[in-house]
C-alpha atoms as a PDB file:
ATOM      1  CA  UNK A   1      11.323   5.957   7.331  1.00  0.00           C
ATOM      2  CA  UNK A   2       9.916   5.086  10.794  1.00  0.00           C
ATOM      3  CA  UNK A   3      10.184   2.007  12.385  1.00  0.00           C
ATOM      4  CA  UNK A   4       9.408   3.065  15.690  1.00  0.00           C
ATOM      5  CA  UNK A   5      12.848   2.495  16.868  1.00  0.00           C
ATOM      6  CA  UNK A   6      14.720   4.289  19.035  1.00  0.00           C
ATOM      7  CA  UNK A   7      18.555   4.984  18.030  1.00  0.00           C
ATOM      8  CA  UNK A   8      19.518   2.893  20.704  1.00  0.00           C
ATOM      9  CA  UNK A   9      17.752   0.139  19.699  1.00  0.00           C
ATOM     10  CA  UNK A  10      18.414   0.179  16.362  1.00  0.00           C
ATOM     11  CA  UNK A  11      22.497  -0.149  17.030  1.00  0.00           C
ATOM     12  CA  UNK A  12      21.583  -3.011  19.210  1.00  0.00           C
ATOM     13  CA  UNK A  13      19.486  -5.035  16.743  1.00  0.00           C
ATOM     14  CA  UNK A  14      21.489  -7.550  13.992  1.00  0.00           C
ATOM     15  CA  UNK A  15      20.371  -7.008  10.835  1.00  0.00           C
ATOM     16  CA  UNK A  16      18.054  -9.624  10.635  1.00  0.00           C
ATOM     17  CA  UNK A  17      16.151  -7.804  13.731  1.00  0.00           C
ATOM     18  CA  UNK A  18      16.181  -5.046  11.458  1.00  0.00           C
ATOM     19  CA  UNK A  19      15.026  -7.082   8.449  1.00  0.00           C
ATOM     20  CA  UNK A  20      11.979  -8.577  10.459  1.00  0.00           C
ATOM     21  CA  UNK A  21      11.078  -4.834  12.012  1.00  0.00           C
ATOM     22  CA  UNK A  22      11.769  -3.357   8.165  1.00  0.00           C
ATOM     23  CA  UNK A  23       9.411  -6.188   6.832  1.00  0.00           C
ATOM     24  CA  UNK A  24       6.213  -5.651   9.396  1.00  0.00           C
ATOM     25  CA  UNK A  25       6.657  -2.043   8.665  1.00  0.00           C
ATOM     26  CA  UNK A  26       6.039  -2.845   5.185  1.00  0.00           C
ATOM     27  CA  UNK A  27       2.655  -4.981   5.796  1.00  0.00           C
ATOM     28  CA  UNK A  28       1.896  -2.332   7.776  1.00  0.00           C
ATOM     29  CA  UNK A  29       2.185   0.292   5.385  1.00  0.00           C
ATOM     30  CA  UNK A  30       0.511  -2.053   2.676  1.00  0.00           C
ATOM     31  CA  UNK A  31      -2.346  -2.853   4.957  1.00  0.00           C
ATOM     32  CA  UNK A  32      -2.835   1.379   5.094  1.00  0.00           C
ATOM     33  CA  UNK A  33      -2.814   1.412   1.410  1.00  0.00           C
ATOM     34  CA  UNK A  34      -5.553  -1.306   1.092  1.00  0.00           C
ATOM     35  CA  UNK A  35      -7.881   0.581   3.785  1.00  0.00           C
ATOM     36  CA  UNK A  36      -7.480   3.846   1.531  1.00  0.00           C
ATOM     37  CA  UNK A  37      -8.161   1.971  -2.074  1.00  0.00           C
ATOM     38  CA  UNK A  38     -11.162   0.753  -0.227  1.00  0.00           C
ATOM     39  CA  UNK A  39     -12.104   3.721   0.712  1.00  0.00           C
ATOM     40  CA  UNK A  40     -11.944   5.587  -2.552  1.00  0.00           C
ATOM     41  CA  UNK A  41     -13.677   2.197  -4.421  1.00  0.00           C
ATOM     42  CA  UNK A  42     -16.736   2.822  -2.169  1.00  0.00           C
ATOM     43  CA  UNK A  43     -16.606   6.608  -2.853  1.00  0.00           C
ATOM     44  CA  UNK A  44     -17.051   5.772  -6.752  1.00  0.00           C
ATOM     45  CA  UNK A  45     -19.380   2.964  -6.291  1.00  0.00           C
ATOM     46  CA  UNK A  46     -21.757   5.370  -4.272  1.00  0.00           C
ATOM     47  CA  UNK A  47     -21.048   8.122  -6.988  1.00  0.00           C
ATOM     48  CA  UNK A  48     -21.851   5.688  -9.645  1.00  0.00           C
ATOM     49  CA  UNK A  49     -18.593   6.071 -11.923  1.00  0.00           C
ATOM     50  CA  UNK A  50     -17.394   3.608 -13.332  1.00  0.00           C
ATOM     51  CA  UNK A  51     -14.108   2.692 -15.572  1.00  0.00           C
ATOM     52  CA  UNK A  52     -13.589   4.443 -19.486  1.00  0.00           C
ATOM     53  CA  UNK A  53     -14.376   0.523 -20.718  1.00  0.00           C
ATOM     54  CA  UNK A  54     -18.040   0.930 -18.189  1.00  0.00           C
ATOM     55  CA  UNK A  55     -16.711  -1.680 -15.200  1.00  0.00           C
ATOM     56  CA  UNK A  56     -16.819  -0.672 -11.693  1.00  0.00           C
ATOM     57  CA  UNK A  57     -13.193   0.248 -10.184  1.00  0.00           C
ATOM     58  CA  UNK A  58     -11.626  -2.215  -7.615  1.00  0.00           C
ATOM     59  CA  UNK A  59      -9.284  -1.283  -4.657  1.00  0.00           C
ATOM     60  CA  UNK A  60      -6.674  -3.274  -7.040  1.00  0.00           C
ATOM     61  CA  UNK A  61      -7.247   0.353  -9.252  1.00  0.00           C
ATOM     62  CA  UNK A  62      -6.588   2.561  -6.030  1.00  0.00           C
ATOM     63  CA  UNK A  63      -3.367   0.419  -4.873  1.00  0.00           C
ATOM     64  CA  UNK A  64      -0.108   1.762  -5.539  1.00  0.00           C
ATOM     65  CA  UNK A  65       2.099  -0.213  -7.830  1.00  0.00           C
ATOM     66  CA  UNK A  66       5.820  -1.278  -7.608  1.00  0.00           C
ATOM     67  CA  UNK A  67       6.021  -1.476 -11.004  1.00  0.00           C
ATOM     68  CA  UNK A  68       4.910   1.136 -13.834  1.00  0.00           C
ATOM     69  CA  UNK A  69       1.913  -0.366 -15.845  1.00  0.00           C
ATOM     70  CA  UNK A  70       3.269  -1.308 -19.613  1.00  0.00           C
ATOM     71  CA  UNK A  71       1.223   0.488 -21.946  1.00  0.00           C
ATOM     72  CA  UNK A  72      -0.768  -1.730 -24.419  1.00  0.00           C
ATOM     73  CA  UNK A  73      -0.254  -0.585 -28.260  1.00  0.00           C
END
């Protein structure tokens, strides 16, 4: 992980310094992840391909997820 830190800085942070650096890395890396999913949903659209059930994709279907998808029986 990179937080653009050095290790000086780091030791001199509290933790909640770290927290608040730790959290705008985060919306950083999820604002990356949103660029790419758009990215690859315009690559498809242009392609014309389309979803098994015949909808277009979303960047929701290119975003990572925290959690595994349940699969539906």
């Amino acid at each position: 992980m990179y937080l653009g830190l050095t290790e000086a800085q780091f030791w001199e942070y509290t933790p909640r310094q770290v927290l608040l650096v730790w959290d705008l890395h985060v919306q950083s890396e999820e604002r990356s992840d949103r660029r790419i999913a758009l990215i690859c949903t315009m690559i498809c659209t242009a392609q014309g391909a389309k979803k098994m059930d015949g909808r277009q994709f979303t960047v929701e279907d290119f975003l990572p997820r925290s959690k595994p998808v349940e699969q539906q029986q």
